[in-house]
C-alpha atoms as a PDB file:
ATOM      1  CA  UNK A   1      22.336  74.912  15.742  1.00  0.00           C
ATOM      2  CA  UNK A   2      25.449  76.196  13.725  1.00  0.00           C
ATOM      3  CA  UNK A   3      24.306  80.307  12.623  1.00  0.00           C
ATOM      4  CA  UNK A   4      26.654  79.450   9.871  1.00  0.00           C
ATOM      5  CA  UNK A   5      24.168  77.081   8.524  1.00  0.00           C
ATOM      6  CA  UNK A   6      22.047  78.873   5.050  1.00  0.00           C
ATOM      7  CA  UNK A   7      18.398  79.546   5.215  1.00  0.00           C
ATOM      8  CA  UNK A   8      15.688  77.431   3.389  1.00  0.00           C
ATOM      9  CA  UNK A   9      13.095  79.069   0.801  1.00  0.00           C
ATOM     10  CA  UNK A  10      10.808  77.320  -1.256  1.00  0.00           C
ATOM     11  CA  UNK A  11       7.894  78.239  -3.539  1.00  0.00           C
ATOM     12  CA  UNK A  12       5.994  76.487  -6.480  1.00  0.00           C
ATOM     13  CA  UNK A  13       8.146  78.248  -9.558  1.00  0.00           C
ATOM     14  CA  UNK A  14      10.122  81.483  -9.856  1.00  0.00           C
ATOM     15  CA  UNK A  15       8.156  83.616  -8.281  1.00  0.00           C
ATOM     16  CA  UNK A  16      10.015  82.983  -4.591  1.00  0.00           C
ATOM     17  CA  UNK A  17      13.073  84.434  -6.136  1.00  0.00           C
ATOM     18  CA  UNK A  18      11.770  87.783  -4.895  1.00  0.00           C
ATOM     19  CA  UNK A  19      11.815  86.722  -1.736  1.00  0.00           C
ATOM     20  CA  UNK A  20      15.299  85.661  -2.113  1.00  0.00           C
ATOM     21  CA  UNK A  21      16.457  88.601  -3.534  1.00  0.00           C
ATOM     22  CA  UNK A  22      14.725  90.425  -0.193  1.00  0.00           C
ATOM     23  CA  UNK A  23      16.245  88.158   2.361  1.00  0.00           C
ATOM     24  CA  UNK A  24      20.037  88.492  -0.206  1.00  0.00           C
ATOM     25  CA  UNK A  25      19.310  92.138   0.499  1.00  0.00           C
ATOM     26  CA  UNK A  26      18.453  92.277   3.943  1.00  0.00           C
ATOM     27  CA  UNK A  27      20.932  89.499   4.883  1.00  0.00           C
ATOM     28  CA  UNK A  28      24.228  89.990   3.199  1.00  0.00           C
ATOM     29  CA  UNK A  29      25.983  87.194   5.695  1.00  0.00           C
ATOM     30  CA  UNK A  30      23.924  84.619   5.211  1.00  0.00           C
ATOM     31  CA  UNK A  31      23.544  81.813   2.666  1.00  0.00           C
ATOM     32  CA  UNK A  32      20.496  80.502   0.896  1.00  0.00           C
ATOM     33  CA  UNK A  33      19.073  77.153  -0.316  1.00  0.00           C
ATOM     34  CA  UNK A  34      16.110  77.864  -2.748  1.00  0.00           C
ATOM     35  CA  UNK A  35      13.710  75.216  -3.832  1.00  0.00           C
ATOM     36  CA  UNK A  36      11.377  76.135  -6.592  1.00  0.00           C
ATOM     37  CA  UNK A  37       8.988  73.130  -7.390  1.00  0.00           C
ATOM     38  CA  UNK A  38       8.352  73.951 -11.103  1.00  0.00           C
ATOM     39  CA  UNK A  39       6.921  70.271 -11.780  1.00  0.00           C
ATOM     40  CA  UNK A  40       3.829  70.979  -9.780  1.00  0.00           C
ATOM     41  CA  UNK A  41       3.240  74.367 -10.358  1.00  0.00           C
ATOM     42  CA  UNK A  42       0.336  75.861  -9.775  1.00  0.00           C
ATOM     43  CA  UNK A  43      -0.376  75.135  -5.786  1.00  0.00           C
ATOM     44  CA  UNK A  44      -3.675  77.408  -6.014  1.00  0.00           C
ATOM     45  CA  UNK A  45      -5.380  74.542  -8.019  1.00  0.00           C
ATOM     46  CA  UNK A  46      -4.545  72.053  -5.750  1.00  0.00           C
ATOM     47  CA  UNK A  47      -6.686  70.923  -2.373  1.00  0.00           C
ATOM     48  CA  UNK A  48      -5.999  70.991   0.813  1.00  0.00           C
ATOM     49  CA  UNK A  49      -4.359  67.798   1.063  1.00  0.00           C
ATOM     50  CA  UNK A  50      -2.113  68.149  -2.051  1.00  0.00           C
ATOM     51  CA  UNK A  51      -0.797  71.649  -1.449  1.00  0.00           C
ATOM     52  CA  UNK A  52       0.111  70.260   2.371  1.00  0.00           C
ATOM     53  CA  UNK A  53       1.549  67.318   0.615  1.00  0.00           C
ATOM     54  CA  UNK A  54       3.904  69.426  -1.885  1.00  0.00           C
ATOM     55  CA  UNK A  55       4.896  71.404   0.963  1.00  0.00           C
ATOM     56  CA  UNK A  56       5.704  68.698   3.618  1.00  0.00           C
ATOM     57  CA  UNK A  57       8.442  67.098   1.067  1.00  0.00           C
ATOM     58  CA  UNK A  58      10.149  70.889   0.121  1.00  0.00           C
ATOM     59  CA  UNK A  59      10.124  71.548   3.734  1.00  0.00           C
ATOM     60  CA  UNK A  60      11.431  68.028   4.271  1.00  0.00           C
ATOM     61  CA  UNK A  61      13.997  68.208   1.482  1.00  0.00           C
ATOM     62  CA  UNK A  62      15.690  71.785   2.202  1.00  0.00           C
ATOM     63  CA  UNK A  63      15.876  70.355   5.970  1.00  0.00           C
ATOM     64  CA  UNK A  64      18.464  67.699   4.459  1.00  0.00           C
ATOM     65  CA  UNK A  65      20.252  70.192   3.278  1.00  0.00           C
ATOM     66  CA  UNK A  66      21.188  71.316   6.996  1.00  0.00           C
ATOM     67  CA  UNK A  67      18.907  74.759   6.850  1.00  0.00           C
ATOM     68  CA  UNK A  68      18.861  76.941  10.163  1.00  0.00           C
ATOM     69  CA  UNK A  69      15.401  77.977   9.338  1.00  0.00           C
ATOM     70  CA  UNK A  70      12.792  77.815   6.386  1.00  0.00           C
ATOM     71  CA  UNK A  71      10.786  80.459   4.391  1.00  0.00           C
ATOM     72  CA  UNK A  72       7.871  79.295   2.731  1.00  0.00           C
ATOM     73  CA  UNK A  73       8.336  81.716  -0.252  1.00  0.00           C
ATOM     74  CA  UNK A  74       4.472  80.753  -1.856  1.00  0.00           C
ATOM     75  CA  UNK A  75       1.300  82.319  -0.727  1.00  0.00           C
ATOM     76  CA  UNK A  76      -0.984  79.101  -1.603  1.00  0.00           C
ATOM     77  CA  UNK A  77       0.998  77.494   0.809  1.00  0.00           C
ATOM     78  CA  UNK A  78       1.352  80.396   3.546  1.00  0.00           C
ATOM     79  CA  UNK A  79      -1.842  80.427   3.866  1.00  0.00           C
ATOM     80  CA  UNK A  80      -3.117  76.302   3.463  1.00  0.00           C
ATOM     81  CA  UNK A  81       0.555  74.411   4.767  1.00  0.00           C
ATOM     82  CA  UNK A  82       2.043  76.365   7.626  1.00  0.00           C
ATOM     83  CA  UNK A  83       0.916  73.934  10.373  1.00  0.00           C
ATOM     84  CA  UNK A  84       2.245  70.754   8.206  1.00  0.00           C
ATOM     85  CA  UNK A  85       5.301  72.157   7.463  1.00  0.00           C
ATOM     86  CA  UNK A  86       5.991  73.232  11.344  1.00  0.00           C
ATOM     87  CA  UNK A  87       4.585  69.445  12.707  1.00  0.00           C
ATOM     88  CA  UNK A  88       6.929  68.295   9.641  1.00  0.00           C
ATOM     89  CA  UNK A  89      10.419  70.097  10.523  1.00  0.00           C
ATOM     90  CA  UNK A  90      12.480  70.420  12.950  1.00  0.00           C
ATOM     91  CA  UNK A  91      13.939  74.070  11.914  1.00  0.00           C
ATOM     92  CA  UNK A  92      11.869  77.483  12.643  1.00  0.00           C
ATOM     93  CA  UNK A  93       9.616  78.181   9.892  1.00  0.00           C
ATOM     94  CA  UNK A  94       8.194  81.934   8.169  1.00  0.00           C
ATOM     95  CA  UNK A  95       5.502  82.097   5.734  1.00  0.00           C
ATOM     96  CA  UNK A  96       4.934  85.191   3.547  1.00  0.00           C
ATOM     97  CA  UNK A  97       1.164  86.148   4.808  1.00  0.00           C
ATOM     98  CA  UNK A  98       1.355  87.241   8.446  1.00  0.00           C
ATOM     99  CA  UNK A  99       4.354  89.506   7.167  1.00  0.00           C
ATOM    100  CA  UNK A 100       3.064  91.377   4.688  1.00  0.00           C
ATOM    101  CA  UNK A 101      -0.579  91.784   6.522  1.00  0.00           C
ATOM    102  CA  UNK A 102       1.429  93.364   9.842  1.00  0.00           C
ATOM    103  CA  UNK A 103       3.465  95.658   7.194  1.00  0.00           C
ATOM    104  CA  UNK A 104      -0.154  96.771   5.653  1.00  0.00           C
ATOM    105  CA  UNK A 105      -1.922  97.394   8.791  1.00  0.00           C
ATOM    106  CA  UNK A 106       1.470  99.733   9.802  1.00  0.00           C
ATOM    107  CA  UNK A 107       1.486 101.560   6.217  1.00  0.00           C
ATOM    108  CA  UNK A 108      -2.122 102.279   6.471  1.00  0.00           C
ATOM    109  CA  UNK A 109      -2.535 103.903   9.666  1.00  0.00           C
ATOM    110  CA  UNK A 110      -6.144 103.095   9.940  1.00  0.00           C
ATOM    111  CA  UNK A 111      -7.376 103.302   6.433  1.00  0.00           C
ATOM    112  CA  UNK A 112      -8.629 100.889   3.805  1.00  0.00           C
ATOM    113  CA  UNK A 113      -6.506  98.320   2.685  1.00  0.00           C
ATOM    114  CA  UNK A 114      -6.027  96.877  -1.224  1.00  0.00           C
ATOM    115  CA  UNK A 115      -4.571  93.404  -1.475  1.00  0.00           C
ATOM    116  CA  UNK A 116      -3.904  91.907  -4.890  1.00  0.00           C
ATOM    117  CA  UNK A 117      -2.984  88.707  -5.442  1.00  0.00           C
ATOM    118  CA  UNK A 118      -3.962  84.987  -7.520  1.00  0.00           C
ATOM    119  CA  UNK A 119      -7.193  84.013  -7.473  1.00  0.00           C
ATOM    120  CA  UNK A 120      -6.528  81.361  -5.395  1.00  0.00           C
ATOM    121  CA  UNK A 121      -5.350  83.639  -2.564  1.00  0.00           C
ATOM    122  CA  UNK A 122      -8.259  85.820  -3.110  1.00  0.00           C
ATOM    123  CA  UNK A 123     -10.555  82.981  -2.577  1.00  0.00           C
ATOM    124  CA  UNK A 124      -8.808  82.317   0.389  1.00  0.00           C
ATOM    125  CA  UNK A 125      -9.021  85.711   2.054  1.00  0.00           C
ATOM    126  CA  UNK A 126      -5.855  84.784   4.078  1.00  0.00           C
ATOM    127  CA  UNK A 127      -4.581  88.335   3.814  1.00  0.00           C
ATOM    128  CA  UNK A 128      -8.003  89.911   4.510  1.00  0.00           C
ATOM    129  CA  UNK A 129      -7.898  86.957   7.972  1.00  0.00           C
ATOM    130  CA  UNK A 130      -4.222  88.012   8.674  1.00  0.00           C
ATOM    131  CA  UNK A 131      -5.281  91.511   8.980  1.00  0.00           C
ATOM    132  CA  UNK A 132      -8.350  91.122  10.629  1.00  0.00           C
ATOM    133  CA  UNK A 133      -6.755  89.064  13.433  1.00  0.00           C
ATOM    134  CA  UNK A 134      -4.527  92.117  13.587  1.00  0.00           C
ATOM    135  CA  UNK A 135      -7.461  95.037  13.526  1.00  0.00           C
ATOM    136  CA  UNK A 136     -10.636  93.906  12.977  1.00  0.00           C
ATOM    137  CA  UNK A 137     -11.583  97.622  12.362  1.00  0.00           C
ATOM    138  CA  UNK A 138      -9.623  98.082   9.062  1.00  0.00           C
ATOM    139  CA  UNK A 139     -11.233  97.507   5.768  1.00  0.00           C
ATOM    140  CA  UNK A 140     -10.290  95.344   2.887  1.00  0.00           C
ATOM    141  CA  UNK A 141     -10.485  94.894  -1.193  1.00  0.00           C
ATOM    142  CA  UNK A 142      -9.695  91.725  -2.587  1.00  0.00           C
ATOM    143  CA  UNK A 143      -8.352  91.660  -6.624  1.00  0.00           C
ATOM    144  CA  UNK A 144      -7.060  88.473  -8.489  1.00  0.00           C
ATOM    145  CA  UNK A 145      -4.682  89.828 -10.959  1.00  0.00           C
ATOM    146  CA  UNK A 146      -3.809  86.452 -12.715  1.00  0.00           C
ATOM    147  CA  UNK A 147      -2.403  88.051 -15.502  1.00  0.00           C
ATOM    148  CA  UNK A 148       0.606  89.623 -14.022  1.00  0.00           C
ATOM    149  CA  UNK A 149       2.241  86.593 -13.333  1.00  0.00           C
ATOM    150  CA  UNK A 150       2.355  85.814 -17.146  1.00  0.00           C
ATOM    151  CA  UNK A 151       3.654  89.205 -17.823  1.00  0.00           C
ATOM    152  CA  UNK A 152       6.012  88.967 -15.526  1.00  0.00           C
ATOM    153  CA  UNK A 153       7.472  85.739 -16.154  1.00  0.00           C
ATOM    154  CA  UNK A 154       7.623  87.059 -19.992  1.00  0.00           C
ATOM    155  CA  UNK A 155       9.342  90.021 -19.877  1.00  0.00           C
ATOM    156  CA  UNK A 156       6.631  92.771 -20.323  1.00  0.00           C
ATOM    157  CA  UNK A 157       6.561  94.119 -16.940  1.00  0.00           C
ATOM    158  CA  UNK A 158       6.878  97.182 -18.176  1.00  0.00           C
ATOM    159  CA  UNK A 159       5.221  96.982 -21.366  1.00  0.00           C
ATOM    160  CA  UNK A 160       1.954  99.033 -22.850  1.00  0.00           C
ATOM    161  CA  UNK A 161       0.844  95.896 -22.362  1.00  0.00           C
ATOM    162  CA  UNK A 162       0.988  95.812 -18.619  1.00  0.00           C
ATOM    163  CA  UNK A 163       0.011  99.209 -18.136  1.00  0.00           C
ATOM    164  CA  UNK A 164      -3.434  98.147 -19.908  1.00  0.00           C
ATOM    165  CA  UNK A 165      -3.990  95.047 -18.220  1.00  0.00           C
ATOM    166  CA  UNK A 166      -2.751  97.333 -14.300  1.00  0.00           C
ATOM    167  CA  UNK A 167      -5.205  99.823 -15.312  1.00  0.00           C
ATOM    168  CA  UNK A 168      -8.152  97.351 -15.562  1.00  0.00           C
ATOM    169  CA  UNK A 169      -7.216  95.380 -12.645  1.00  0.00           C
ATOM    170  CA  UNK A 170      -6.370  98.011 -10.680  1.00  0.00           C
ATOM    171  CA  UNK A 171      -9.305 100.998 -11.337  1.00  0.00           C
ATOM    172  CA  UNK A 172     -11.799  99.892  -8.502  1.00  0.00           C
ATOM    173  CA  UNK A 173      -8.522 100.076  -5.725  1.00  0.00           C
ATOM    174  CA  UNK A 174      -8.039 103.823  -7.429  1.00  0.00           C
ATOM    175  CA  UNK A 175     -11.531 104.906  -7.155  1.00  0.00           C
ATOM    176  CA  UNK A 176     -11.774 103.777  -3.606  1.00  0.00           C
ATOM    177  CA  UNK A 177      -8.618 105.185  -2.560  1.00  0.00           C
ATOM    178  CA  UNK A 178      -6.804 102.743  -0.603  1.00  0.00           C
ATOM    179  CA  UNK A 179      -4.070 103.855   1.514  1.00  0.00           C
ATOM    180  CA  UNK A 180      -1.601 100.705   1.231  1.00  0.00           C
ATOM    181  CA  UNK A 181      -1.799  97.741  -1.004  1.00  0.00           C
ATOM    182  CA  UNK A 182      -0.667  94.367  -0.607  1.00  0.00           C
ATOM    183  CA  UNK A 183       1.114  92.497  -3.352  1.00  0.00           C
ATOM    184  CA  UNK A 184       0.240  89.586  -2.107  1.00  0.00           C
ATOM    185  CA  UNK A 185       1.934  87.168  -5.061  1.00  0.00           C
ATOM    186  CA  UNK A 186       5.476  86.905  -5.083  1.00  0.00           C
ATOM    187  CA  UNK A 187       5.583  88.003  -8.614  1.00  0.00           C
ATOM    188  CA  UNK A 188       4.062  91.284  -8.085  1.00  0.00           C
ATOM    189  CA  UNK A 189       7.122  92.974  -7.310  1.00  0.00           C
ATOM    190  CA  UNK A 190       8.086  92.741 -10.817  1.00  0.00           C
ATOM    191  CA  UNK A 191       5.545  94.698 -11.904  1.00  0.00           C
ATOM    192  CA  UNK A 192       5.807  97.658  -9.311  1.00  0.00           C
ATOM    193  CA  UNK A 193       6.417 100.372 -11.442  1.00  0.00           C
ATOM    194  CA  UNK A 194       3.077  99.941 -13.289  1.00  0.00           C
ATOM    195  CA  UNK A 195       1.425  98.970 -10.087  1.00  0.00           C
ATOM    196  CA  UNK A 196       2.143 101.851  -8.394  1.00  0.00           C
ATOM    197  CA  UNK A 197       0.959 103.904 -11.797  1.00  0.00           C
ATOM    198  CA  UNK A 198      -2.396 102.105 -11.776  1.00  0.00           C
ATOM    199  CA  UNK A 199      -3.353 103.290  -8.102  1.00  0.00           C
ATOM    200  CA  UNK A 200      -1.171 106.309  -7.617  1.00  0.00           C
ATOM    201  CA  UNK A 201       2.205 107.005  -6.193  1.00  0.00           C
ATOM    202  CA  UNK A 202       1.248 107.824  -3.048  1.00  0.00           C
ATOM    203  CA  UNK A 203      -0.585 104.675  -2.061  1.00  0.00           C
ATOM    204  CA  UNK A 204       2.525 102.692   0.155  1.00  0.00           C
ATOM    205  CA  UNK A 205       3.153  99.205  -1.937  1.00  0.00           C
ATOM    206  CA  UNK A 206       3.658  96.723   0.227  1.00  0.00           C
ATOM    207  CA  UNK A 207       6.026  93.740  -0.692  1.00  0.00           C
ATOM    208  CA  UNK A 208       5.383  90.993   1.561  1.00  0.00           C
ATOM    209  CA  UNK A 209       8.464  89.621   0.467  1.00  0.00           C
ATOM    210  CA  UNK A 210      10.807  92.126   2.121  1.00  0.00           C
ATOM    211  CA  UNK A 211       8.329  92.690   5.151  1.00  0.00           C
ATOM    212  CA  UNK A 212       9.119  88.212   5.647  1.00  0.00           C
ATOM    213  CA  UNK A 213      13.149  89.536   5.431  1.00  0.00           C
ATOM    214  CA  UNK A 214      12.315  92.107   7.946  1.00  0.00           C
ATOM    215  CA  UNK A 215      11.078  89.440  10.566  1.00  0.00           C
ATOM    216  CA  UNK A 216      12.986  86.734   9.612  1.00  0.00           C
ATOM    217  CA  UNK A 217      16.000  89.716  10.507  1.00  0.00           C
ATOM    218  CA  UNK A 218      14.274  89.752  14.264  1.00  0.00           C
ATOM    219  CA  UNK A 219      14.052  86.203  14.315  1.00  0.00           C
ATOM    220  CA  UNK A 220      17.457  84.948  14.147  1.00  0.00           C
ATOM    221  CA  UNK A 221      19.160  87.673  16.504  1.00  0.00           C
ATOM    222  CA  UNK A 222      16.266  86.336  19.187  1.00  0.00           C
ATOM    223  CA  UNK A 223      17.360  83.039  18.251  1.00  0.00           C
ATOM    224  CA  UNK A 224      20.557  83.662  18.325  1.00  0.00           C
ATOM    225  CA  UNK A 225      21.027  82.406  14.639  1.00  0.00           C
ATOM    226  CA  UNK A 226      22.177  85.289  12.802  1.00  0.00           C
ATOM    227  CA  UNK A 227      25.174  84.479  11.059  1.00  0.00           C
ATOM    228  CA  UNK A 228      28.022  87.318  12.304  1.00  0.00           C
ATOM    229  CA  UNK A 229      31.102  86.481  10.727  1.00  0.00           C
ATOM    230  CA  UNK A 230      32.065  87.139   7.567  1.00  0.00           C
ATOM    231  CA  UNK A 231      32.353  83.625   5.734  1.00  0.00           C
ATOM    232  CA  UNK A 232      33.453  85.242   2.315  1.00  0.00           C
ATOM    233  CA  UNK A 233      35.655  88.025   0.918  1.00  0.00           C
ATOM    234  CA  UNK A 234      34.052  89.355  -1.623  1.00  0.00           C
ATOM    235  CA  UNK A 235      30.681  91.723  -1.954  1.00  0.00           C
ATOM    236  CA  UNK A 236      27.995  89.490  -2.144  1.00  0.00           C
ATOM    237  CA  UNK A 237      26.482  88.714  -5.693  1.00  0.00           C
ATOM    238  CA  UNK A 238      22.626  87.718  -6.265  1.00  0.00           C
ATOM    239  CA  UNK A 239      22.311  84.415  -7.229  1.00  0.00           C
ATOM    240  CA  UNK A 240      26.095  83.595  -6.284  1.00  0.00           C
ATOM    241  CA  UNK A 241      27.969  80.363  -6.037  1.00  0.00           C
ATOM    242  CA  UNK A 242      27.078  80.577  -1.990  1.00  0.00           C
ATOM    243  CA  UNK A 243      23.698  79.861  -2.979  1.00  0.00           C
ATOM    244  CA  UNK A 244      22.364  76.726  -3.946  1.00  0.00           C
ATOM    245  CA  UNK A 245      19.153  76.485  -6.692  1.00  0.00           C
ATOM    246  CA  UNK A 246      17.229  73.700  -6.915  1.00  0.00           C
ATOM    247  CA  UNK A 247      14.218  73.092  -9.430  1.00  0.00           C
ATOM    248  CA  UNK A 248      11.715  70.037 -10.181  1.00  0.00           C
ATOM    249  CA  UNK A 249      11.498  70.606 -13.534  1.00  0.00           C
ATOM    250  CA  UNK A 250      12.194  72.855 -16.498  1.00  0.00           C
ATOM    251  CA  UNK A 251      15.839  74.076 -14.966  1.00  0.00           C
ATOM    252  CA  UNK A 252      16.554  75.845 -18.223  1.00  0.00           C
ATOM    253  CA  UNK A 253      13.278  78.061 -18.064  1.00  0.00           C
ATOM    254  CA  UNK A 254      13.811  78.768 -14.247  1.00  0.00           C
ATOM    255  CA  UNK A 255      17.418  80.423 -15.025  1.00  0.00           C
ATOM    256  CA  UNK A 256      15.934  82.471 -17.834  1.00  0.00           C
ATOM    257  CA  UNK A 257      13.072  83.918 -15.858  1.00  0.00           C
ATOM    258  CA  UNK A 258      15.349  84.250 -12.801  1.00  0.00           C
ATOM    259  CA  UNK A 259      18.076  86.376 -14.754  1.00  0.00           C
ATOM    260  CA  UNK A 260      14.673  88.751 -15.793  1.00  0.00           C
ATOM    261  CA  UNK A 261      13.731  88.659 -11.736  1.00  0.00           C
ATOM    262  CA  UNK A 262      16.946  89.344 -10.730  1.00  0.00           C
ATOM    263  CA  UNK A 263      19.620  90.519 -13.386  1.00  0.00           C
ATOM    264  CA  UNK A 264      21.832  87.032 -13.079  1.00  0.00           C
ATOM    265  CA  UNK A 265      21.415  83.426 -13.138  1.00  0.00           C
ATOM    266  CA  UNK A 266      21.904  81.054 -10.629  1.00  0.00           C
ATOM    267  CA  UNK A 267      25.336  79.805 -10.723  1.00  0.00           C
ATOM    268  CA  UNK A 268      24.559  76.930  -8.681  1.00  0.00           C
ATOM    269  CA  UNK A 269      21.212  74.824 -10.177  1.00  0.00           C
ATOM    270  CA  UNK A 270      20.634  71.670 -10.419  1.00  0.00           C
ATOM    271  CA  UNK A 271      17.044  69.204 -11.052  1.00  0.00           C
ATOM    272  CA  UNK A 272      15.796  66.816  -8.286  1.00  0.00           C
ATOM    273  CA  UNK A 273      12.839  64.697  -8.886  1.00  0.00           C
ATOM    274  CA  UNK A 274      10.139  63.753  -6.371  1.00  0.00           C
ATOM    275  CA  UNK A 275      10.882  60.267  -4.872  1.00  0.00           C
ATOM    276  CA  UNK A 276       7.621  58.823  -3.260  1.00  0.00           C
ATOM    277  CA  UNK A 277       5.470  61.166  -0.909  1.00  0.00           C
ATOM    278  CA  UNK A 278       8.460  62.349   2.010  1.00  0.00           C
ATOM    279  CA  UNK A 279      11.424  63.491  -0.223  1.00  0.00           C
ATOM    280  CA  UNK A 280      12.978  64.807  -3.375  1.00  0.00           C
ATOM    281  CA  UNK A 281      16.364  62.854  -4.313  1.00  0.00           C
ATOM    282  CA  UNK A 282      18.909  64.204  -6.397  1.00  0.00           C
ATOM    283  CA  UNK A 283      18.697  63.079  -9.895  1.00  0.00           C
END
């Protein structure tokens, strides 16, 4: 497999984009196709069956695209998909879960663990499995925060408004003092600042989106996939025209929030539509 090949993300909506911007970060050489299935959004109310179903056809349509390897950028389908997608594909494939749950257990050093996320993921206790596979010792507290997804998609991530609603959320992880929390929706990140207010600044954040950058880093130099030569001349931009944005819907909306995610719009977006149950065409 060519290393010069880009790297495939997907997620429901926007929300991946912060996993993008972690893996930009991390991985200055290499290019990205992003996949952000705004027709369908939310995955959390979806079964089993659907959410595998959704995930099968992004996984199978960045795979078209010639991807070396394929983040799955959306915690619903981390935690339901994984096996699908890797029976599905043909390229390796990282979900956002087992990452950020090996980051926690690290940060905390043996204490209790805080992991906010949808309710959807809460219900699911994959985090709280992830790091119990990991040390069954460690404690965990669960909190849906379903609001800060709206606030961050808005704009008021740093609003009196968030504060408020962080505060509420976020008193019982305070009062039980947690040493690390997980933010364990890809919006989260967003709203760090008044995350880290609500349950102190010494409680280690962890952003499963740049612990999935971190390992996806190991991965391709033991696959021998990392991309080493320079393929442009420039400093790489966020969001540049090496990167390729596609959306299911609502293409307007998904530049808008990602210029608030990530301080520029995708120069490179364009719609696909779902064509029957095994791929997305090109409209």
């Amino acid at each position: 497999m060519d290393p010069k090949l880009p790297i495939g993300i997907f997620d429901s909506g926007v929300g991946g984009l912060t996993v993008y911007r972690a893996l930009h970060e991390r991985l200055p050489n290499e290019r990205f196709v992003y996949l952000g299935d705004t027709a369908r959004v939310p995955y959390g109310t979806k079964s089993l069956a659907t959410v595998e179903r959704y995930a099968v056809e992004n996984s199978r349509f960045l795979q078209s695209h010639g991807i070396k390897l394929l983040v799955v950028a959306c915690n619903t389908a981390s935690a339901l998909a994984l096996p699908a997608i890797r029976n599905a594909v043909e390229v390796p494939v990282v979900g956002v879960i087992d990452p950020g749950a090996r980051a926690a257990v690290l940060a905390a050093d043996g204490g209790q663990i805080g992991v906010i996320a949808t309710e959807a993921t809460v219900q699911s206790h994959a985090y709280a499995k992830a790091i119990a596979s990991i040390d069954p010792s460690l404690s965990v507290i669960e909190k849906a925060c379903p609001l800060f997804v709206s606030l961050a998609e808005e704009g008021w991530a740093e609003s009196d408004v968030a504060r408020i609603v962080a505060g509420d959320y976020l008193s019982e992880l305070k009062d039980t003092s947690v040493e690390a929390v997980v933010l364990g929706c890809t919006h989260y990140p967003i709203l760090r600042k008044v995350i880290a207010d609500a349950v102190g600044f010494d409680v280690k954040l962890i952003d499963s989106g740049e612990a999935t950058a971190g390992e996806v880093e190991l991965l391709l130099d033991r696959s021998q996939l990392a991309n080493e030569t320079r393929i442009f001349n420039q400093e790489r931009q966020l969001c540049d025209d090496l990167d390729h944005f596609y959306v299911t819907d609502a293409a307007a909306r998904f530049a808008k929030v990602a210029e608030r995610f990530l301080g520029l719009a995708p120069s490179i977006l364009e719609a696909v539509e779902v064509w029957g149950h095994d791929e997305l065409r090109p409209q």
